[in-house]
Protein backbone atom coordinates (compact mmCIF):
# COMPACT_ATOMS: atom_id res chain seq x y z
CA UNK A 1 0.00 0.00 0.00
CA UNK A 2 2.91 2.18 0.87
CA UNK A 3 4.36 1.58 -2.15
CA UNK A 4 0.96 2.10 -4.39
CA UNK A 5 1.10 5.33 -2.63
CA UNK A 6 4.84 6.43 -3.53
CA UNK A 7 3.72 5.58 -7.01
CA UNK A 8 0.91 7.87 -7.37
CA UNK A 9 3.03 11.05 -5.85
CA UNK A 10 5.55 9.80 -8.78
CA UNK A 11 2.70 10.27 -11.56
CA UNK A 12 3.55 13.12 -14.60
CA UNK A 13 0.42 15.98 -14.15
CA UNK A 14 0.65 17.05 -17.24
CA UNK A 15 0.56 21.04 -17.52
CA UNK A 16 -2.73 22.86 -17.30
CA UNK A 17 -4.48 19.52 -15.57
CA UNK A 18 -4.66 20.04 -11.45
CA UNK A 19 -5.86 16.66 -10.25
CA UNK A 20 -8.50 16.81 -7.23
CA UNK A 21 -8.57 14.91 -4.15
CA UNK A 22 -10.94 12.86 -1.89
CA UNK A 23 -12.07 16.58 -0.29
CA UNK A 24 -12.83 18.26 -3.75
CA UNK A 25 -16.14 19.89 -4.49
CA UNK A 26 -18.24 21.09 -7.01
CA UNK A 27 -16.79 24.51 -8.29
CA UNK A 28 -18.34 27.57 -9.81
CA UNK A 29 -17.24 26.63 -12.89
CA UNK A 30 -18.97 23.85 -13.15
CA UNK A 31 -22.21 25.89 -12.18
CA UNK A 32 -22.21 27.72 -15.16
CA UNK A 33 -21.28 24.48 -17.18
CA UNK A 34 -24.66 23.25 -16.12
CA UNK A 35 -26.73 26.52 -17.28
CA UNK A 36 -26.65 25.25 -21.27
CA UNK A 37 -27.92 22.09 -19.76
CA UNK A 38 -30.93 24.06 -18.25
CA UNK A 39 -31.76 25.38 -21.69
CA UNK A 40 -31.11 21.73 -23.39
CA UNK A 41 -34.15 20.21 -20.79
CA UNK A 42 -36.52 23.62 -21.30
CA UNK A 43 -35.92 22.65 -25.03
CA UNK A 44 -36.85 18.75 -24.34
CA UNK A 45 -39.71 19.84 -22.66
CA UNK A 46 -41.30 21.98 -24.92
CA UNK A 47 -40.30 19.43 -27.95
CA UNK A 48 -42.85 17.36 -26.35
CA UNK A 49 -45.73 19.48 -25.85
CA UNK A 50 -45.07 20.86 -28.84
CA UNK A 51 -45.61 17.68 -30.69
CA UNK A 52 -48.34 16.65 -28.31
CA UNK A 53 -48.02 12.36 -29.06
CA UNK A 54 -46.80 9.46 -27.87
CA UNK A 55 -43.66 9.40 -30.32
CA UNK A 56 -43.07 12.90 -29.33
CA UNK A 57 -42.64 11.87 -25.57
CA UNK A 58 -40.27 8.92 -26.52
CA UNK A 59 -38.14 11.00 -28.32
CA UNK A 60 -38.05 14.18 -26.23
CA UNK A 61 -36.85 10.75 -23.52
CA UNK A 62 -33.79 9.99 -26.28
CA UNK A 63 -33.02 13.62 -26.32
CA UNK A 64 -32.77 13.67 -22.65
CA UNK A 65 -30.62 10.79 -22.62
CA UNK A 66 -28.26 12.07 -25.00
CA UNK A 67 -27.64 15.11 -22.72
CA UNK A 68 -27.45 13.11 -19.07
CA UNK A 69 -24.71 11.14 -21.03
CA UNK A 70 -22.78 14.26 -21.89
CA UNK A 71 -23.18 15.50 -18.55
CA UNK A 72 -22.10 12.42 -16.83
CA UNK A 73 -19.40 12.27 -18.83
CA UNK A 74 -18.30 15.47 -17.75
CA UNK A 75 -18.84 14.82 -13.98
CA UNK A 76 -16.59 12.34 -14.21
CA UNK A 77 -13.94 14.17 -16.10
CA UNK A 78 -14.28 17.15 -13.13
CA UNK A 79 -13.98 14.62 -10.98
CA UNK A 80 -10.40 13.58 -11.34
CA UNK A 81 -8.72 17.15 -12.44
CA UNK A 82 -10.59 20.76 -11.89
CA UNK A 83 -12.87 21.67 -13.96
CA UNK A 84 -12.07 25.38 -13.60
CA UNK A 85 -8.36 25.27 -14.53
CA UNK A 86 -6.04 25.06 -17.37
CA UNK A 87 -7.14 22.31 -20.22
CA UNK A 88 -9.68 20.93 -18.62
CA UNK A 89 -11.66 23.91 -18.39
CA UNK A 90 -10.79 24.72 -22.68
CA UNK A 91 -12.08 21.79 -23.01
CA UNK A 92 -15.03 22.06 -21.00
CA UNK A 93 -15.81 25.39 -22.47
CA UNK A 94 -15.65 23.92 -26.15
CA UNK A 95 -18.32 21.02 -24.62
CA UNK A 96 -20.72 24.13 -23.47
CA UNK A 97 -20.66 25.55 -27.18
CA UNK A 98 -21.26 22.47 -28.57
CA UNK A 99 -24.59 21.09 -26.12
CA UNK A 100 -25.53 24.99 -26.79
CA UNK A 101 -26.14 23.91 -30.26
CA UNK A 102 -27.90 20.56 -30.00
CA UNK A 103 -29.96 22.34 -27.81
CA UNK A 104 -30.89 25.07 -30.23
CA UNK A 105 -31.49 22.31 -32.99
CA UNK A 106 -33.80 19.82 -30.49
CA UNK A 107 -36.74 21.16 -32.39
CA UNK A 108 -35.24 20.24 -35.67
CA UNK A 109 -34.08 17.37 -34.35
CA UNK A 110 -36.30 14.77 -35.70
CA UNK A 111 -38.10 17.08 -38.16
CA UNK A 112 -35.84 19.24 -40.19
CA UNK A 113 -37.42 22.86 -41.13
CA UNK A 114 -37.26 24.74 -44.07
CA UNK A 115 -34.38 26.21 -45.25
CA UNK A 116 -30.43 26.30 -43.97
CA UNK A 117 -28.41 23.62 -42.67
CA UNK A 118 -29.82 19.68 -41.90
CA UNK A 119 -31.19 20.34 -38.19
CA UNK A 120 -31.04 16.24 -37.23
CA UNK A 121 -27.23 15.99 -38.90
CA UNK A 122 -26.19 19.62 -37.11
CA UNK A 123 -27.34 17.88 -33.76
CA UNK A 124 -25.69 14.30 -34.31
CA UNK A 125 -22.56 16.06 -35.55
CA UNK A 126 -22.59 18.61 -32.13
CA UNK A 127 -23.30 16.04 -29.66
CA UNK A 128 -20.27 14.13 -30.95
CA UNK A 129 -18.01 17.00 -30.81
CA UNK A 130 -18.94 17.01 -26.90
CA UNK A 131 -18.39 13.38 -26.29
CA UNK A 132 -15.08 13.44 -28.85
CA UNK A 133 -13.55 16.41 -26.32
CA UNK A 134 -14.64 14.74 -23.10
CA UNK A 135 -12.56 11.79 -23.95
CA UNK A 136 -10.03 13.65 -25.63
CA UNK A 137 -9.51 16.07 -22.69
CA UNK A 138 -9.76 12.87 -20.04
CA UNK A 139 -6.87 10.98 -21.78
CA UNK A 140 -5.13 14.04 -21.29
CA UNK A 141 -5.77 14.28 -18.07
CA UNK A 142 -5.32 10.60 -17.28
CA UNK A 143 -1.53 11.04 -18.01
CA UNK A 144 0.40 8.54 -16.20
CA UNK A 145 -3.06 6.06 -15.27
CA UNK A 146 -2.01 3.30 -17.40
CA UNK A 147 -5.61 1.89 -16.28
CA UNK A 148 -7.64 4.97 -16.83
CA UNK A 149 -6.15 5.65 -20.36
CA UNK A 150 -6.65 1.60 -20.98
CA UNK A 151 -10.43 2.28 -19.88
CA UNK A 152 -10.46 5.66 -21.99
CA UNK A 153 -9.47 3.86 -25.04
CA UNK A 154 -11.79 1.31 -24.46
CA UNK A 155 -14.67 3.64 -24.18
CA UNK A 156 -14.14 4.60 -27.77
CA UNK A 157 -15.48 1.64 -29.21
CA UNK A 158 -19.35 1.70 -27.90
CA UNK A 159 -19.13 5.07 -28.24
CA UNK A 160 -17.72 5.49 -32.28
CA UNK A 161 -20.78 2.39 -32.63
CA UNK A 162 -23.76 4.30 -31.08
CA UNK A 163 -21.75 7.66 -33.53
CA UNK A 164 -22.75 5.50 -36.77
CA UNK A 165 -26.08 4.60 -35.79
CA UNK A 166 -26.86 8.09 -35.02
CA UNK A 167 -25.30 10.16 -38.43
CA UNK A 168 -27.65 7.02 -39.86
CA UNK A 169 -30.77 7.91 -37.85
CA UNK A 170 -30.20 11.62 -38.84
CA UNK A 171 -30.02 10.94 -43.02
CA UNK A 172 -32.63 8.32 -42.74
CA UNK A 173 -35.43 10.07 -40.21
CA UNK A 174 -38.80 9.28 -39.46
CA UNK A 175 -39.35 5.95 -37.32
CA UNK A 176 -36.00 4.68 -38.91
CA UNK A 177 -34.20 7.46 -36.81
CA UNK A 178 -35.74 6.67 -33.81
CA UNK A 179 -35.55 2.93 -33.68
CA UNK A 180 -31.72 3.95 -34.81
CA UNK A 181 -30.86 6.54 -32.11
CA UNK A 182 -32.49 4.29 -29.27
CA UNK A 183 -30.05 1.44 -30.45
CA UNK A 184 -27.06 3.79 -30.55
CA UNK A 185 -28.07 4.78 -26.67
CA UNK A 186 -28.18 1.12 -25.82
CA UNK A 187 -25.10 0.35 -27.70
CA UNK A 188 -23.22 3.26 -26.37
CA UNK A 189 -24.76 3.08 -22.68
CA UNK A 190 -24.55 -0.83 -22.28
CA UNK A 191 -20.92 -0.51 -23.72
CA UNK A 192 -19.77 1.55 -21.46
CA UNK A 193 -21.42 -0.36 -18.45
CA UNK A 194 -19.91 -3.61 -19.34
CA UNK A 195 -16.62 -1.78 -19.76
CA UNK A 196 -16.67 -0.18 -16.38
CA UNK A 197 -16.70 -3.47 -14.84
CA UNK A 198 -12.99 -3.44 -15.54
CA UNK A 199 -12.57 -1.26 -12.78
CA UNK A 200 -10.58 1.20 -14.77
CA UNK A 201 -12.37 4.82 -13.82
CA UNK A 202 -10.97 6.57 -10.61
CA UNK A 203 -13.37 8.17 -8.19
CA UNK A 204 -11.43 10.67 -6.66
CA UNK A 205 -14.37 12.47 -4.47
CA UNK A 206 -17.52 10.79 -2.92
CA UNK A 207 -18.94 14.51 -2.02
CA UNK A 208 -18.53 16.04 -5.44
CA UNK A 209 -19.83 13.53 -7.17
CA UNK A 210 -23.06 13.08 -4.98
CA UNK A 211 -23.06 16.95 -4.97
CA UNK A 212 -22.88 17.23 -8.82
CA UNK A 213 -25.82 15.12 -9.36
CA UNK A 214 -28.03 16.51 -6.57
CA UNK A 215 -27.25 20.05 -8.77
CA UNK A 216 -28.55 18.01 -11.67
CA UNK A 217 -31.54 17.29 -9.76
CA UNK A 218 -32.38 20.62 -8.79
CA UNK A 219 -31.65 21.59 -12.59
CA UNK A 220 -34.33 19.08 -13.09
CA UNK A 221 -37.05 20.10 -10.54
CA UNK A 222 -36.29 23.90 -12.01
CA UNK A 223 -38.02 22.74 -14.89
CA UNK A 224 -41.10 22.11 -13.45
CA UNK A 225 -40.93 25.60 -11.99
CA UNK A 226 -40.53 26.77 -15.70
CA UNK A 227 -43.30 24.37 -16.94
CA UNK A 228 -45.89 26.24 -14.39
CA UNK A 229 -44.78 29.23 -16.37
CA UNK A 230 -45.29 28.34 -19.79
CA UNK A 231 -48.42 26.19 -19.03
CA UNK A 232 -49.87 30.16 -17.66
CA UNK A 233 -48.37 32.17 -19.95
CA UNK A 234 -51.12 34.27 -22.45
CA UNK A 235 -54.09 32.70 -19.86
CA UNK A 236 -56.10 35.45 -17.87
CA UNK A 237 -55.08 35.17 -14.27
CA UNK A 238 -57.94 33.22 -12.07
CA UNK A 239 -58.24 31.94 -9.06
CA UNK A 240 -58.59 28.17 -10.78
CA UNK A 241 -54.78 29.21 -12.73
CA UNK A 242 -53.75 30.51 -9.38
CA UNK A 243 -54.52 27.41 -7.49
CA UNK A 244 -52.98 25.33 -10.03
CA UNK A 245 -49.71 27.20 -9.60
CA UNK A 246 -49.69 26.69 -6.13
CA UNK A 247 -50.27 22.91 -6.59
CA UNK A 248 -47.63 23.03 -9.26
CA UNK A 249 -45.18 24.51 -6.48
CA UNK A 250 -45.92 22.32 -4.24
CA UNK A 251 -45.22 19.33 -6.57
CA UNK A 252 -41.60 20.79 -7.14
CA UNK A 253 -40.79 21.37 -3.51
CA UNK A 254 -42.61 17.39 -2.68
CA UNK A 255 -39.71 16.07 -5.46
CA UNK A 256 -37.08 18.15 -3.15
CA UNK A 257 -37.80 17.11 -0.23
CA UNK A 258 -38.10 13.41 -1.13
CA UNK A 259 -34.80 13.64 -2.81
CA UNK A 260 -32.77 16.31 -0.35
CA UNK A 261 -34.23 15.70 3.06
CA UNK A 262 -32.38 11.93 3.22
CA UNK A 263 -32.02 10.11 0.63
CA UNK A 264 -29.01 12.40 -0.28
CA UNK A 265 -27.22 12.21 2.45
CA UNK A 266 -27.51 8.89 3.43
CA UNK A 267 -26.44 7.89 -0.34
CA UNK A 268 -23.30 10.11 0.18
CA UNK A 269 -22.47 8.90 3.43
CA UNK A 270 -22.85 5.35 1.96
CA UNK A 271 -19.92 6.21 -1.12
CA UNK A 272 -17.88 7.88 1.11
CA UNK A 273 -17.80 4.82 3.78
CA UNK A 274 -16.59 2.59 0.21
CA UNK A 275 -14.09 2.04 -0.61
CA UNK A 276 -11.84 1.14 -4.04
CA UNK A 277 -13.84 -1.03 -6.02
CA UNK A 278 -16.88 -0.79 -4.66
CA UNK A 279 -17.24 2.86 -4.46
CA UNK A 280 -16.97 2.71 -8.59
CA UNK A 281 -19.42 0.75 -8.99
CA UNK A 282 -21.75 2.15 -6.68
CA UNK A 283 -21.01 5.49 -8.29
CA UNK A 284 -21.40 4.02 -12.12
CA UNK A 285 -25.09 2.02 -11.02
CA UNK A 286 -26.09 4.17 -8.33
CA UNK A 287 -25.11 7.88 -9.42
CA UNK A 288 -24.39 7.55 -13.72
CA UNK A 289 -26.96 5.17 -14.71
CA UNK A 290 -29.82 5.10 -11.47
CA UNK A 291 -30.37 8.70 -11.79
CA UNK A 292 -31.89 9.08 -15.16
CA UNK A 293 -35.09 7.57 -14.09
CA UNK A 294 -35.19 9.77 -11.30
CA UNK A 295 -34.29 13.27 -14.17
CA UNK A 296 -36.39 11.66 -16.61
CA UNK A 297 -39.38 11.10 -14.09
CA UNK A 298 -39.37 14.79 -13.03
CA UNK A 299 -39.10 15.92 -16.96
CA UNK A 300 -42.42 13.81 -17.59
CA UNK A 301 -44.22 15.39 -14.26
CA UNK A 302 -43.27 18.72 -15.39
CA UNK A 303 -44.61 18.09 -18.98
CA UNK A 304 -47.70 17.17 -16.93
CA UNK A 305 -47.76 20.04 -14.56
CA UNK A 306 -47.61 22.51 -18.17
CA UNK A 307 -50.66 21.32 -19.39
CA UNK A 308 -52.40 21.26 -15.86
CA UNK A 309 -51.91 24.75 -15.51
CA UNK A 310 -52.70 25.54 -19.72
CA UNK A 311 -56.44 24.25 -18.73
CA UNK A 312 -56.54 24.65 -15.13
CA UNK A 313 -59.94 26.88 -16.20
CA UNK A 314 -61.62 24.79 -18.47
CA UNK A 315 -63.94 22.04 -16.91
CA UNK A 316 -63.15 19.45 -19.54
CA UNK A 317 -60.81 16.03 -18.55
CA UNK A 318 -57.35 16.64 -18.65
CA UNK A 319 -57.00 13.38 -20.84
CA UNK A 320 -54.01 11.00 -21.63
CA UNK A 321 -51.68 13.17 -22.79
CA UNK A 322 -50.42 15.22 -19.92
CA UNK A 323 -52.76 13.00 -17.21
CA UNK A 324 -50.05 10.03 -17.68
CA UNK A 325 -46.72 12.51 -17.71
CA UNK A 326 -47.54 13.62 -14.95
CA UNK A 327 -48.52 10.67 -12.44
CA UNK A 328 -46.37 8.23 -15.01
CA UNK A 329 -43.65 11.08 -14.38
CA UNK A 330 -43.88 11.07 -10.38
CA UNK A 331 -44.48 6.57 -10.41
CA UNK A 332 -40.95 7.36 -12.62
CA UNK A 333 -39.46 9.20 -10.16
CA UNK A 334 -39.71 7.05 -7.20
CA UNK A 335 -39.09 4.03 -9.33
CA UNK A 336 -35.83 5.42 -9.86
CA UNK A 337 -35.26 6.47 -5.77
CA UNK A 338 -36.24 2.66 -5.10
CA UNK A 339 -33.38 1.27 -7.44
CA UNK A 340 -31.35 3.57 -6.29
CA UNK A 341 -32.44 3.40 -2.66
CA UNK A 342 -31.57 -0.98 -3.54
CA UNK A 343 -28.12 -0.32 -5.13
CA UNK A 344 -26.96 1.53 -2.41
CA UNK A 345 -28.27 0.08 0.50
CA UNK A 346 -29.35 -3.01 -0.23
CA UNK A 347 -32.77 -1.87 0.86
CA UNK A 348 -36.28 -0.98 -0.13
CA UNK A 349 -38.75 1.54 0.35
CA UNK A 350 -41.96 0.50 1.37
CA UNK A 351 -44.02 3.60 1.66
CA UNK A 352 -42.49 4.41 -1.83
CA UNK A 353 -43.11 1.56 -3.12
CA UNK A 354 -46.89 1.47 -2.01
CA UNK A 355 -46.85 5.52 -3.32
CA UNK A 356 -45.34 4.60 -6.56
CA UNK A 357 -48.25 2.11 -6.99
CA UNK A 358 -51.03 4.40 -5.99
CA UNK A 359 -49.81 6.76 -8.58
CA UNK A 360 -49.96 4.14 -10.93
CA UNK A 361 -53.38 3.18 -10.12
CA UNK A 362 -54.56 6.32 -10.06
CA UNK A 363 -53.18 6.85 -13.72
CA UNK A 364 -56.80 5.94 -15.47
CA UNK A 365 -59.09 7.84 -13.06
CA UNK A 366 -56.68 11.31 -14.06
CA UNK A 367 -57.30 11.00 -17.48
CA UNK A 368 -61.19 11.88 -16.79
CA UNK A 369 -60.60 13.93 -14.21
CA UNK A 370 -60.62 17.76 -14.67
CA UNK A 371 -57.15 19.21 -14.44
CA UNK A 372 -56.96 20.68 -10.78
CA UNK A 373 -58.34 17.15 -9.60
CA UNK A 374 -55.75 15.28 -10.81
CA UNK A 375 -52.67 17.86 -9.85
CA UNK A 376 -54.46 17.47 -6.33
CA UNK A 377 -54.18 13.79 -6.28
CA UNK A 378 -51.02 13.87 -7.03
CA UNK A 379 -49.73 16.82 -4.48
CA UNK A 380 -52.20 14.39 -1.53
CA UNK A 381 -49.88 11.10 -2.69
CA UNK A 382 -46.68 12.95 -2.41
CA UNK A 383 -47.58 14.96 1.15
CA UNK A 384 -48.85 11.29 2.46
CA UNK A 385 -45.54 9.90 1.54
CA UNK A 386 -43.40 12.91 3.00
CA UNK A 387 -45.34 12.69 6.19
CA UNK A 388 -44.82 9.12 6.95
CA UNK A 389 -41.45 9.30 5.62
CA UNK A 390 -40.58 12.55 8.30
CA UNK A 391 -42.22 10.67 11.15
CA UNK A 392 -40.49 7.45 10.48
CA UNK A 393 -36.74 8.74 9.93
CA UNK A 394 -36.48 11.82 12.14
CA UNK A 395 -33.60 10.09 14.56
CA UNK A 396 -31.92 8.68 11.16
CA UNK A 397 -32.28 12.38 9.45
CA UNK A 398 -30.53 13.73 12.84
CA UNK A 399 -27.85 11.25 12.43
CA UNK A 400 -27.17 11.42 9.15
CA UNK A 401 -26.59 15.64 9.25
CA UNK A 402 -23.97 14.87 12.66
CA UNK A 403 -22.35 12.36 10.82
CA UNK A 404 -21.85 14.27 7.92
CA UNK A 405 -21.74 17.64 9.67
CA UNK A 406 -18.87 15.81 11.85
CA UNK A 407 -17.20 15.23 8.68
CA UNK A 408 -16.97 17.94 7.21
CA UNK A 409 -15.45 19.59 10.42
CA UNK A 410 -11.87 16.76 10.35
């Protein structure tokens, strides 16, 4: 161990690249690396309602997973060197540029509009810039990692695969390019997977990590701020609109508290008590992979929440289209809490579990409800769960923020 230790001190940095350590956080710069992101899921977003069908949802969902895996990809890079310094950061400032695009073309993305450039091919050809710089910059920084660069290399592969399908998808279109881009996500996601079992990625920080994605959360539940905006905007105000916004509010702060209040800490106290081995994989399952559920499942709800609050006045059902976002949406999101909840603890939820089922039962009975019914139903399943879940882990809450609190004091 000593000498694994000498070893690593002996590692070439290469100029411009600061590596971080098991203390590092989240830094500013990374903050603002996130805001094209915000734009990228307010683009997703409106994609759907915009094309107002089933097929629209599913590949607003492909969209969305295009970005997490940029972002992810990302994380990791800041992860191991800063992202505000030196290369890195050129780098990471090229990457912003480029998701700036593919979220400017997401309308065009499946459709291309009249006149200039090919909006699917400008999108395909942007979002590979940003994963052909990530790796770039991370073999860069992995100077002197025999294993990391091995594991960077490696990474190519699923990743120039899922690159054909896509340029494909984007000449072909219609259905063609959707069956093609959802193979080139399962090529390029399940490639990677099965390559991380190598154990070749280096988690240098628990806290950043965990801290990065619960920013990516909040990113996420911003949305559904936004979608209370959009589903008022040009409607007279009244009292059935302002109700709707309140619900709408209180949806958002339900999916914080659910998320921030525990779960959060306990899942960071959990990767920071790992160690080696295990504390990559529980970051790859848990963290990389578990937490698109959870992002996807509040992009659906807020989808729903839009076109709550666009008919909050009218007396008519709300019907399938934004009645099943929006409890399929929150079922989504603590789906996603209960896998994650099982890789990282071993454990599972049973009030979430019976709330994810309500929500799911409830799904029919929405769809002929009028709109303010249905946002109820789902604010009354979401308070029921937060109270049970308060009374029943106060003393573990308390103990988790000493713990942690202790921790951050050594």
């Amino acid at each position: 161990m000593v000498e694994q230790r000498q070893a690593q001190r002996r590692v070439r940095v290469p100029k411009g690249v600061r590596p971080t350590g098991e203390d590092h956080r989240a830094t500013p710069f990374e903050l603002f690396f996130d805001l094209v992101y915000v734009f990228a899921v307010t683009q997703v977003t409106g994609y759907m309602a915009e094309e107002h069908s089933a097929h629209g949802v599913l590949r607003g969902l492909l969209m969305l997973a295009l970005l997490w895996g940029t972002w992810s990809g990302y994380t990791w890079l800041g992860n191991h060197s800063r992202a505000d310094e030196g290369f890195v950061r050129a780098g990471m400032v090229v990457a912003m540029a480029a998701i700036f695009v593919v979220a400017l073309t997401i309308p065009e993305a499946w459709r291309d509009g009249p006149g200039g450039l090919d909006g699917p091919l400008v999108l395909v050809c942007a979002y590979l810039l940003v994963r052909c710089v990530h790796l770039a910059v991370y073999a860069v920084a992995a100077t002197g990692d025999t294993g990391l660069r091995h594991q960077i290399v490696i990474t190519w592969l699923p990743m120039t695969a899922g690159a054909a399908l896509l340029v494909s998808g984007a000449l072909l279109g219609g259905w063609t390019q959707t069956l093609l881009f959802t193979v080139a996500l399962l090529v390029d996601w399940l490639g990677i997977y099965l390559t991380a079992r190598r154990g070749g990625w280096r988690l240098h920080s628990p806290a950043h990590l965990t801290e990065r994605h619960g920013l990516f959360i909040i990113l996420a539940i911003g949305e559904s701020v936004v979608a209370i905006g959009v589903g008022a905007a040009d409607r007279p105000i009244s009292t059935p609109l302002l109700f709707a916004a309140i619900l709408g509010v209180a949806v958002a702060v339900c999916l914080w508290w659910l998320y921030f209040d525990v779960v959060s800490l306990a899942a960071e106290h959990r990767l920071v008590e790992a160690r080696g081995r295990a504390r990559v994989d529980l970051a790859v399952e848990a963290y990389t992979y578990g937490h698109f559920p959870v992002v996807a499942g509040i992009v659906l709800a807020a989808l729903g929440v839009e076109g709550v609050l666009a008919h909050a006045s009218e007396g008519k059902p709300l019907g399938a289209f934004y009645a099943l976002p929006l409890f399929g949406g929150l079922a989504l999101y603590l789906a996603g809490h209960l896998l994650f909840e099982r890789r990282m603890h071993g454990a599972l939820s049973l009030p979430r579990l019976v709330a994810t089922g309500v929500l799911l039962a409830a799904m029919p009975a929405a769809v002929v409800l009028p709109p303010l019914a249905g946002l109820t139903g789902s604010v009354a399943v979401l308070t029921a769960l937060i109270v049970v879940e308060t009374t029943r882990n106060a003393q573990a809450r308390r103990t988790l923020r000493g713990t942690l609190r202790h921790d951050e004091q050594q």
